[in-house]
C-alpha atoms as a PDB file:
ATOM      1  CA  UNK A   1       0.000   0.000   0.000  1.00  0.00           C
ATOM      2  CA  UNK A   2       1.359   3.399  -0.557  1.00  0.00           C
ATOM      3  CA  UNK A   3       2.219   6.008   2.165  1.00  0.00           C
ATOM      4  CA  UNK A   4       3.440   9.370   2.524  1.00  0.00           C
ATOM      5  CA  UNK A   5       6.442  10.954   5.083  1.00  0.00           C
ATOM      6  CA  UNK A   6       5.106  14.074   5.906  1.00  0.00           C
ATOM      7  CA  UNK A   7       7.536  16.703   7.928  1.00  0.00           C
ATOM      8  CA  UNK A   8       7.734  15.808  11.981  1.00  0.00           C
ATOM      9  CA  UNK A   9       7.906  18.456  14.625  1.00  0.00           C
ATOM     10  CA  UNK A  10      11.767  18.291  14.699  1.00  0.00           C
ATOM     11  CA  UNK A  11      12.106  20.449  18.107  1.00  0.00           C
ATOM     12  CA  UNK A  12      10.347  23.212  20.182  1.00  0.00           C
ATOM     13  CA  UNK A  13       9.109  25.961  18.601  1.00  0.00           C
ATOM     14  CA  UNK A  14      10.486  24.718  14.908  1.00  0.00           C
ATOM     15  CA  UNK A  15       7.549  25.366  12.282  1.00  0.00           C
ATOM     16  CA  UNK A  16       9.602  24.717   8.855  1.00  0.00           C
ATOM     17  CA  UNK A  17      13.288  23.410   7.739  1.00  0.00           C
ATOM     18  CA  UNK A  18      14.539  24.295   4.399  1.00  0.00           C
ATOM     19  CA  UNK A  19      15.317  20.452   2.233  1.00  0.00           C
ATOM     20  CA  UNK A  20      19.379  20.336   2.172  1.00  0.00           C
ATOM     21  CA  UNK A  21      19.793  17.734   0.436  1.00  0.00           C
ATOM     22  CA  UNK A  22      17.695  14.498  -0.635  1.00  0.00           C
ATOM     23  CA  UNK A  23      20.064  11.369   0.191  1.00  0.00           C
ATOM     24  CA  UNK A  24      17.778   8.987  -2.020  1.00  0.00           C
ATOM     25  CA  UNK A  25      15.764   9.292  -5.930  1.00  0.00           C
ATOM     26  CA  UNK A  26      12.771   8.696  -6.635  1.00  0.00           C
ATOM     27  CA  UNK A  27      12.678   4.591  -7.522  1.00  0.00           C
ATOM     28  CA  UNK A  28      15.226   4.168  -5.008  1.00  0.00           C
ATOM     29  CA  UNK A  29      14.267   1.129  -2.695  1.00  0.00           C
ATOM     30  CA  UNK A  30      14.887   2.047   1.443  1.00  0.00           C
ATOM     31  CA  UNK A  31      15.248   0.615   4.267  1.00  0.00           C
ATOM     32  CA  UNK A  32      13.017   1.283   8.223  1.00  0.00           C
ATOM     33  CA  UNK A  33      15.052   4.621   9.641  1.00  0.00           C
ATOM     34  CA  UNK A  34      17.376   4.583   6.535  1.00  0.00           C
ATOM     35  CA  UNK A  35      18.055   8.662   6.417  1.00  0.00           C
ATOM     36  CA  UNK A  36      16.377  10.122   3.636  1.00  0.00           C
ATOM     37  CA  UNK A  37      16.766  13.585   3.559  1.00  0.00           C
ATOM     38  CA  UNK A  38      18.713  16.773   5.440  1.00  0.00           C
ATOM     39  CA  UNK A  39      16.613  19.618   6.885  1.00  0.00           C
ATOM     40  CA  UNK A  40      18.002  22.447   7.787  1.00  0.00           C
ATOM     41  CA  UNK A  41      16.155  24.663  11.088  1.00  0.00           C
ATOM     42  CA  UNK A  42      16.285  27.602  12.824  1.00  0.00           C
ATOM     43  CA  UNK A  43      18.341  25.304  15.192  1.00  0.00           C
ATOM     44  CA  UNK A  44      20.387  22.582  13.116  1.00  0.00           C
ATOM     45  CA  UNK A  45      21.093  20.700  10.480  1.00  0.00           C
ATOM     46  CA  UNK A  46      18.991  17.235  10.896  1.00  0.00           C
ATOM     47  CA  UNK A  47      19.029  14.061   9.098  1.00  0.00           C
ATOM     48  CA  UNK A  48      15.285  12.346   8.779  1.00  0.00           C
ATOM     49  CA  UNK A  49      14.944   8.505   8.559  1.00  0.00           C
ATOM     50  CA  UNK A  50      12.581   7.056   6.505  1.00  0.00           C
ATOM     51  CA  UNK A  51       9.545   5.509   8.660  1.00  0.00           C
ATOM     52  CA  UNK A  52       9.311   2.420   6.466  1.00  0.00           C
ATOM     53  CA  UNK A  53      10.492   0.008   4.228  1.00  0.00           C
ATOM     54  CA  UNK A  54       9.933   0.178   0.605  1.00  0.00           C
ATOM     55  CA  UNK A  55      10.288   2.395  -2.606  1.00  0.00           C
ATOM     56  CA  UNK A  56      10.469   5.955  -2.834  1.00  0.00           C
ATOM     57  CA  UNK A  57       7.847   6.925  -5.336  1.00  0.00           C
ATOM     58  CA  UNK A  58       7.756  11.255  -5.433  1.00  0.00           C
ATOM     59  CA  UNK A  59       9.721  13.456  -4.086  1.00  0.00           C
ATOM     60  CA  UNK A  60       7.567  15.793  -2.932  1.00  0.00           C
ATOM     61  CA  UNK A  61       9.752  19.059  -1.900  1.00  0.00           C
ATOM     62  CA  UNK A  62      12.770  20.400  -4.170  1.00  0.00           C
ATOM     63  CA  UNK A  63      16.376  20.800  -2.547  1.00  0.00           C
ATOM     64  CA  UNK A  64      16.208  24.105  -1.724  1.00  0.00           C
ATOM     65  CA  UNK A  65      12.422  24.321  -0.734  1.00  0.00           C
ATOM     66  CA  UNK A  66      10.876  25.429   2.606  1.00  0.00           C
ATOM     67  CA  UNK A  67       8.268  22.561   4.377  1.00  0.00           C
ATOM     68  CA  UNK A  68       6.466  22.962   7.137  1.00  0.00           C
ATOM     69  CA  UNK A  69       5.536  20.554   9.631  1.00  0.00           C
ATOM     70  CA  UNK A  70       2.907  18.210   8.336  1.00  0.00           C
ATOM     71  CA  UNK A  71       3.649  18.836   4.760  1.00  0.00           C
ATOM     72  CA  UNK A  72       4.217  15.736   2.665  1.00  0.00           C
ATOM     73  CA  UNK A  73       8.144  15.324   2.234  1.00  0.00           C
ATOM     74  CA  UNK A  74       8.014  11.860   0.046  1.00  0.00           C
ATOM     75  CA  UNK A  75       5.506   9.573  -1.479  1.00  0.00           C
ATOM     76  CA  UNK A  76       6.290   6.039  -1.144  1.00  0.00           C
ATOM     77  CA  UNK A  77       5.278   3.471  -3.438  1.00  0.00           C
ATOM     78  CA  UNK A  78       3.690  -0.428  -3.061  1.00  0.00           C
ATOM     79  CA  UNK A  79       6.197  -2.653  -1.689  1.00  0.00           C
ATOM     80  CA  UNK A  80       6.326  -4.617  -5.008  1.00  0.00           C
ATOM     81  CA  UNK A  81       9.137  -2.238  -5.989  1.00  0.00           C
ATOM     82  CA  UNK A  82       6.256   0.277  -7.882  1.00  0.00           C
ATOM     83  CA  UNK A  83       6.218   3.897  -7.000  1.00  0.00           C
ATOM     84  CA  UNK A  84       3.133   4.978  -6.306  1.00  0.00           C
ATOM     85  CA  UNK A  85       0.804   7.298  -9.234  1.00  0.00           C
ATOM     86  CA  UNK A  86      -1.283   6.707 -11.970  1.00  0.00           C
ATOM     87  CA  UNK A  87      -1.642   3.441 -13.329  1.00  0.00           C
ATOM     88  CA  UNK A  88       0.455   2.365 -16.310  1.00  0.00           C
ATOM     89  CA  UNK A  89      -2.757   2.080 -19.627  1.00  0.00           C
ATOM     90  CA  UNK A  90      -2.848  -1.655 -20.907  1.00  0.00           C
ATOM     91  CA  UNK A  91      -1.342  -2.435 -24.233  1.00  0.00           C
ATOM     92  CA  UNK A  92      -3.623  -2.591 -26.946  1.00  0.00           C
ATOM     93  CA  UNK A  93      -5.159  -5.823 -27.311  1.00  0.00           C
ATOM     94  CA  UNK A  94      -5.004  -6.808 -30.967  1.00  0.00           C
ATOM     95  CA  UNK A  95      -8.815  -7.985 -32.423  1.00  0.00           C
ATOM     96  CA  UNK A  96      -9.391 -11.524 -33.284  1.00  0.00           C
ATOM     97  CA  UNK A  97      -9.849 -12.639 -36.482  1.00  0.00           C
ATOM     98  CA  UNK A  98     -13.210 -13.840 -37.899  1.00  0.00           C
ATOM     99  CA  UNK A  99     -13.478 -17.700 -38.031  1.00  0.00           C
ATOM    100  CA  UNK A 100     -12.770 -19.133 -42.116  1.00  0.00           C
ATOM    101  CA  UNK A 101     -15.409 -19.517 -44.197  1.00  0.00           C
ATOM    102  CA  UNK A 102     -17.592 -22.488 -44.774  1.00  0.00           C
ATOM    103  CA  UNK A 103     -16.622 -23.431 -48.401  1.00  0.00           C
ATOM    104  CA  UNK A 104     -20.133 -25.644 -49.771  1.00  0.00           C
ATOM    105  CA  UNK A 105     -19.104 -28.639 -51.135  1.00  0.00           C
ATOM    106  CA  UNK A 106     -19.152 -29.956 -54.482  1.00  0.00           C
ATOM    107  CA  UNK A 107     -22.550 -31.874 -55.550  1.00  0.00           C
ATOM    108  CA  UNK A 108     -22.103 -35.393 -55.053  1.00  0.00           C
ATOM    109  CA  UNK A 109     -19.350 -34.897 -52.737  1.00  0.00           C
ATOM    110  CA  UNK A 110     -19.701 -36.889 -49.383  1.00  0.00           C
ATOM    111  CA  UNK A 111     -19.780 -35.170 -46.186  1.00  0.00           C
ATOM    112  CA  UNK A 112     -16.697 -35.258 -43.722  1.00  0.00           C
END
């Protein structure tokens, strides 16, 4: 099932962090409390662990960009190794062909 990471309250009185650095890609597969990305507060420089296993399907915040506690940092995908989104459209399915004929047979012929 897919999940989202959305930012914790890192500290007292610490509203927002501005994304350092990502330390995984999207499609990447992670590990429980592998660190995923660096935040940077009014107070430090913090790595966050990812809260479960499985594969990192959006990034949701740009290196560089400002979150805010309870915004979605990362979108994680099924644990099938998918990332989550829209669903990939089926491949055409090609139409069947019409049966053969029935070819009469000859007079005087006997049947099969």
């Amino acid at each position: 099932m897919a999940s989202e990471f959305r930012f914790p309250d890192v500290g007292e009185g610490i509203h927002e962090g501005r994304v350092v650095a990502w330390l995984v890609r999207e499609g990447d597969r992670v590990a429980l409390d592998q660190a995923l990305v660096k935040v940077e507060t009014d107070k430090a420089v913090v790595e966050l662990p990812s809260p479960v296993a499985g594969v990192v399907g959006r990034l949701e915040v740009p290196a560089g960009g400002t979150v805010h506690v309870g915004d979605v940092l990362v979108r994680f995908g099924e644990a099938g190794g998918a990332p989550s989104g829209p669903e990939p459209a089926a491949p055409p399915v090609a139409p069947t062909p019409p049966p053969p004929a029935e070819i009469p047979a000859a007079p005087g012929a006997l049947p099969p």
